[in-house]
Protein backbone atom coordinates (compact mmCIF):
# COMPACT_ATOMS: atom_id res chain seq x y z
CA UNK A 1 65.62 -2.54 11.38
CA UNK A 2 63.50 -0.79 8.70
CA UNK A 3 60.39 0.44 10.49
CA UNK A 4 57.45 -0.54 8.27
CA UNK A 5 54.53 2.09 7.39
CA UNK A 6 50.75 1.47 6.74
CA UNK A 7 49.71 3.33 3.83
CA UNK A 8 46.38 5.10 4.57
CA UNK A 9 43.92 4.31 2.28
CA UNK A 10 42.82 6.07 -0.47
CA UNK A 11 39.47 8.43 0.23
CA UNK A 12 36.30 6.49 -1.67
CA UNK A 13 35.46 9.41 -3.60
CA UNK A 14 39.07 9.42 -4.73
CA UNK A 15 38.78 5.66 -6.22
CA UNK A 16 39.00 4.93 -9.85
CA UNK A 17 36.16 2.84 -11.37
CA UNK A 18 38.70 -0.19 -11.55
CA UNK A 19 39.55 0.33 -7.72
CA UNK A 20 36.35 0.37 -6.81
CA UNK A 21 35.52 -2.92 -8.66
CA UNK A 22 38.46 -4.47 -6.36
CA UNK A 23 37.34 -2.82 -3.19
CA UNK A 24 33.73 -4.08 -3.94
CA UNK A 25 34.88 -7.77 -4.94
CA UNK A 26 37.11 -7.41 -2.39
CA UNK A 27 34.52 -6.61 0.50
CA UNK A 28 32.28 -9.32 -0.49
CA UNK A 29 35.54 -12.50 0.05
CA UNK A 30 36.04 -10.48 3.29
CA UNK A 31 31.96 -11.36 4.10
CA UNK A 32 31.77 -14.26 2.81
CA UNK A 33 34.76 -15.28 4.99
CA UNK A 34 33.18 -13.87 8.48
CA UNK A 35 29.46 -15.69 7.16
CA UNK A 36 31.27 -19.20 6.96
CA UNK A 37 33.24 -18.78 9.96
CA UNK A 38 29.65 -18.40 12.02
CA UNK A 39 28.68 -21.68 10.55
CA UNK A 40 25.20 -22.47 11.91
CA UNK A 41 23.19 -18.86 11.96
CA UNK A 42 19.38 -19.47 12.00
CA UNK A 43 17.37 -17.62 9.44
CA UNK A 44 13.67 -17.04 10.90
CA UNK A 45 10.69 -15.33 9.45
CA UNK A 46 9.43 -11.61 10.37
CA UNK A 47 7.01 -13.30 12.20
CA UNK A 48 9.35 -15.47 14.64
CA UNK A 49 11.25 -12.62 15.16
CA UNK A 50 8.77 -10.25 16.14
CA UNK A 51 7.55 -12.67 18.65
CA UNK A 52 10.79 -14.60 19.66
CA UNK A 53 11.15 -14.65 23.41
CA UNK A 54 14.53 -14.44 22.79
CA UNK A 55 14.13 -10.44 23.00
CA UNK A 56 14.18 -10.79 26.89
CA UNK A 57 17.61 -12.36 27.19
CA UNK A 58 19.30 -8.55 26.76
CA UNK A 59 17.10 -7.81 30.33
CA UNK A 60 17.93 -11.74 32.09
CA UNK A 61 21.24 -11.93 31.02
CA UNK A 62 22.83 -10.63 34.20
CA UNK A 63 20.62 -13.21 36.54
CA UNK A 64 20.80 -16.32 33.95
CA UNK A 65 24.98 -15.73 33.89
CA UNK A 66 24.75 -15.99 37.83
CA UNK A 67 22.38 -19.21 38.17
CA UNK A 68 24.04 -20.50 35.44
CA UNK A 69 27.41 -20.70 36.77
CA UNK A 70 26.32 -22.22 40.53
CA UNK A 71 24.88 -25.29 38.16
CA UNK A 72 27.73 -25.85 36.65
CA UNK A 73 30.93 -28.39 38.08
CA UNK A 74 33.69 -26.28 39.88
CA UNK A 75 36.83 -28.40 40.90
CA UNK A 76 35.47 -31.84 38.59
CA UNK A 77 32.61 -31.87 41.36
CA UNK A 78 28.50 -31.47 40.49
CA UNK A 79 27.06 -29.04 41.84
CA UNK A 80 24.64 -29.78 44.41
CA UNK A 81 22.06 -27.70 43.39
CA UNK A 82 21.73 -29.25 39.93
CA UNK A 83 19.42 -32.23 40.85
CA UNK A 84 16.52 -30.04 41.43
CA UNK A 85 16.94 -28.77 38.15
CA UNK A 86 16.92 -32.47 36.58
CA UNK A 87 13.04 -32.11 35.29
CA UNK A 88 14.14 -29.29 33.22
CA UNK A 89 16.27 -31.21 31.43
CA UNK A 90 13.73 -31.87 28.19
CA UNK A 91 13.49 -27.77 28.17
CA UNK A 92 17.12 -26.38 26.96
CA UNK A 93 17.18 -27.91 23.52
CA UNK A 94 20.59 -29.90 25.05
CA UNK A 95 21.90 -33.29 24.48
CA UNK A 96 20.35 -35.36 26.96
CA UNK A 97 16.30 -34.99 27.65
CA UNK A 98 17.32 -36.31 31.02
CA UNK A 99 19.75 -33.43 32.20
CA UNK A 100 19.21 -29.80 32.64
CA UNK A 101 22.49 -28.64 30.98
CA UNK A 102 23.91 -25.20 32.31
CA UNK A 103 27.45 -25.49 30.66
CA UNK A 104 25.42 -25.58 27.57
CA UNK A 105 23.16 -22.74 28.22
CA UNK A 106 26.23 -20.49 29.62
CA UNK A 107 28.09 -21.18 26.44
CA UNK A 108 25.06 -20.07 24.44
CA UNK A 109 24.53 -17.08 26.58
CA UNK A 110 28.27 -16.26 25.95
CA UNK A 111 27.58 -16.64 21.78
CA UNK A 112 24.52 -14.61 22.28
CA UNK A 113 26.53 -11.85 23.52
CA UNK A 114 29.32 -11.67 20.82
CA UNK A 115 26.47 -11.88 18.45
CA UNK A 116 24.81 -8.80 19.81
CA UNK A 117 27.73 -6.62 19.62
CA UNK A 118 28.54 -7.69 15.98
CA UNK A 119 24.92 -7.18 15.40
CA UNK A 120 25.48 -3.72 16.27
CA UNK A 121 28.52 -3.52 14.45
CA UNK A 122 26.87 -4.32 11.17
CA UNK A 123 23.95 -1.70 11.73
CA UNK A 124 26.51 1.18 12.66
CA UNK A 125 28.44 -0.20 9.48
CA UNK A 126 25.05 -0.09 7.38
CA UNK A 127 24.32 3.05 8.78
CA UNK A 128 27.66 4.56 7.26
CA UNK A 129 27.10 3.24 3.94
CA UNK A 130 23.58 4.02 3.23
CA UNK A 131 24.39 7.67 4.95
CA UNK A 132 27.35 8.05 2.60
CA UNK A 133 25.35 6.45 -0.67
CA UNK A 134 22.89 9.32 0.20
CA UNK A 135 25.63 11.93 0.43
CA UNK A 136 26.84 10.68 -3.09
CA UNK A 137 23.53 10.72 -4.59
CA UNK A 138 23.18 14.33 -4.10
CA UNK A 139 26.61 15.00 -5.47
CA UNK A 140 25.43 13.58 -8.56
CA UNK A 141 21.88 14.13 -8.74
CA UNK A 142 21.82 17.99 -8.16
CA UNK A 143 24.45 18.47 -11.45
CA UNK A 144 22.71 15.08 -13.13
CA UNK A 145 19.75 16.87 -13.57
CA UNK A 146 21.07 20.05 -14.62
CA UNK A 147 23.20 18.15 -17.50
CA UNK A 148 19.82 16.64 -18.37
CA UNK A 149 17.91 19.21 -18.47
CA UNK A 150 20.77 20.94 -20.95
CA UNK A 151 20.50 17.63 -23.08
CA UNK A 152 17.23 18.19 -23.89
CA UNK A 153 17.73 22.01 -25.06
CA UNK A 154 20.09 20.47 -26.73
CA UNK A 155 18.31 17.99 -28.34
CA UNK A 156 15.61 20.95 -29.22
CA UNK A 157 18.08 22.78 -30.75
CA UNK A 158 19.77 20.38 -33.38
CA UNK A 159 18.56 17.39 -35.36
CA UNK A 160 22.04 16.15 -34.64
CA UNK A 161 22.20 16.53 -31.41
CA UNK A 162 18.63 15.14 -30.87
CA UNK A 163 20.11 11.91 -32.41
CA UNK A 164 23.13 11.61 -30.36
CA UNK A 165 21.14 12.24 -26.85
CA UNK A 166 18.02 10.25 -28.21
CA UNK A 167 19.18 6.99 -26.05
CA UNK A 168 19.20 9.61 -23.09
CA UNK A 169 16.45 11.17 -23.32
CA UNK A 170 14.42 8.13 -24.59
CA UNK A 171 15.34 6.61 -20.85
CA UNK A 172 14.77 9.65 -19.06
CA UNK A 173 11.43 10.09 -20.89
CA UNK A 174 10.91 5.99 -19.87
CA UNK A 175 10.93 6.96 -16.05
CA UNK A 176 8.29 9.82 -16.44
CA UNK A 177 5.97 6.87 -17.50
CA UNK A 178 7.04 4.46 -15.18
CA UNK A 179 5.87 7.37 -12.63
CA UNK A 180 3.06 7.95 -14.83
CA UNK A 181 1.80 4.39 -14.76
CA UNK A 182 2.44 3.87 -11.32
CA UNK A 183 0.07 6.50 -10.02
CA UNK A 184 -2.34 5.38 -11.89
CA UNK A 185 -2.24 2.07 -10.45
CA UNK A 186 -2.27 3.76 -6.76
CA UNK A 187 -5.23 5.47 -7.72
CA UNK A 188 -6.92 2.35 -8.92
CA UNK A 189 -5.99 0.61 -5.90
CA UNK A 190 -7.19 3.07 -3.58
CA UNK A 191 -10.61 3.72 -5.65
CA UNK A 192 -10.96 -0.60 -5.52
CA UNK A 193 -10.05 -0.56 -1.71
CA UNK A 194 -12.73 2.50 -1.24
CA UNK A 195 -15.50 0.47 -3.31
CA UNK A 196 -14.86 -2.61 -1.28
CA UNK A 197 -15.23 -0.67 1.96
CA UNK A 198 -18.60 0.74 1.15
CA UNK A 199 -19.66 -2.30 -0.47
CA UNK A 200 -19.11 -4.01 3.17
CA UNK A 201 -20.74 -1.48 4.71
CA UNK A 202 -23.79 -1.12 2.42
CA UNK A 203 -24.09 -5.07 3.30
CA UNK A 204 -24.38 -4.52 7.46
CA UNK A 205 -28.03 -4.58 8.88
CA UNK A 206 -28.96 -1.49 9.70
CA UNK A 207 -29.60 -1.13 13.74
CA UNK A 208 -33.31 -1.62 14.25
């Protein structure tokens, strides 16, 4: 039998423009394929997550796995401790109002965990790309600005060169007042957010 070989893939900065269009499209099936198979995900506001108590489960985890499974049935049998649990049964967002529901809680415990470590998956992941997105930026930034700087000698130096680089150099000259305009605008800010201050103040009763 033929022993097959993986190929090992090609390095990114190695990719044509075409291969990186299918690594890109491909990437995005790939997570759109994972973000339907975890049908259900809750979306919540900064706000709700800052505050969620759900931050504590990483610390009660341990205890919660423990109580959890004494409550639930071992050999088709209830357990006997469950009954004095019965008046929590409108508290763990379950089925029945009527019955605290461990098997339900365990299972979401279990979920919870998986989450977590794909959670952390993701941010090591994101990590890697927006540390490698920086690497490439400086591999084209440090000789992009040399090359622009040259175009605009360049441009100085010719009439026909000035019209061939005038797209360039028209954008490049765009972002210097885009930077332009948006200082001023922090300045203004900061001057209207100084008046307001001393306007409140100026309005306090002085201490008698």
């Amino acid at each position: 039998m033929t022993k097959q070989t993986v190929a090992t893939p090609k390095d990114i900065d190695d990719l044509t423009k075409a291969e990186l269009d299918a690594l890109y499209a491909e990437s995005n099936q790939q997570l759109d394929v994972l973000e339907a198979r975890w049908a259900g995900l809750v979306q919540q506001t900064q706000h709700e997550r800052t505050h969620s108590i759900g931050r504590s489960l990483g610390v009660l985890g341990t205890p919660l796995h423990l109580l959890f499974n004494l409550l639930m049935p071992k050999d088709g049998k209830e357990s006997d401790l469950l009954k004095y649990f019965s008046g929590l049964g409108d508290a763990d967002f379950g089925t029945d109002p009527e019955k605290f529901e461990p098997e339900l809680l365990s299972r979401r415990l279990y979920r919870w965990e998986y989450e977590q470590k794909i959670q952390a998956r993701f941010e090591k992941l994101a990590r890697s790309f927006g540390d490698d997105s920086l690497h490439t930026g400086e591999m084209v930034v440090g000789p992009g600005l040399l090359a622009l700087a040259l175009a605009r000698t360049l441009a100085l130096s010719s009439a026909a060169h000035r019209a061939v680089l005038a797209p360039v150099l028209n954008a490049f000259g765009d972002l210097t007042k885009q930077a332009r305009a948006r200082a001023t605008e922090a300045r203004a800010e900061k001057k209207a957010a100084a008046d307001a201050e001393k306007k409140a103040s100026d309005k306090k009763p002085s201490p008698s």
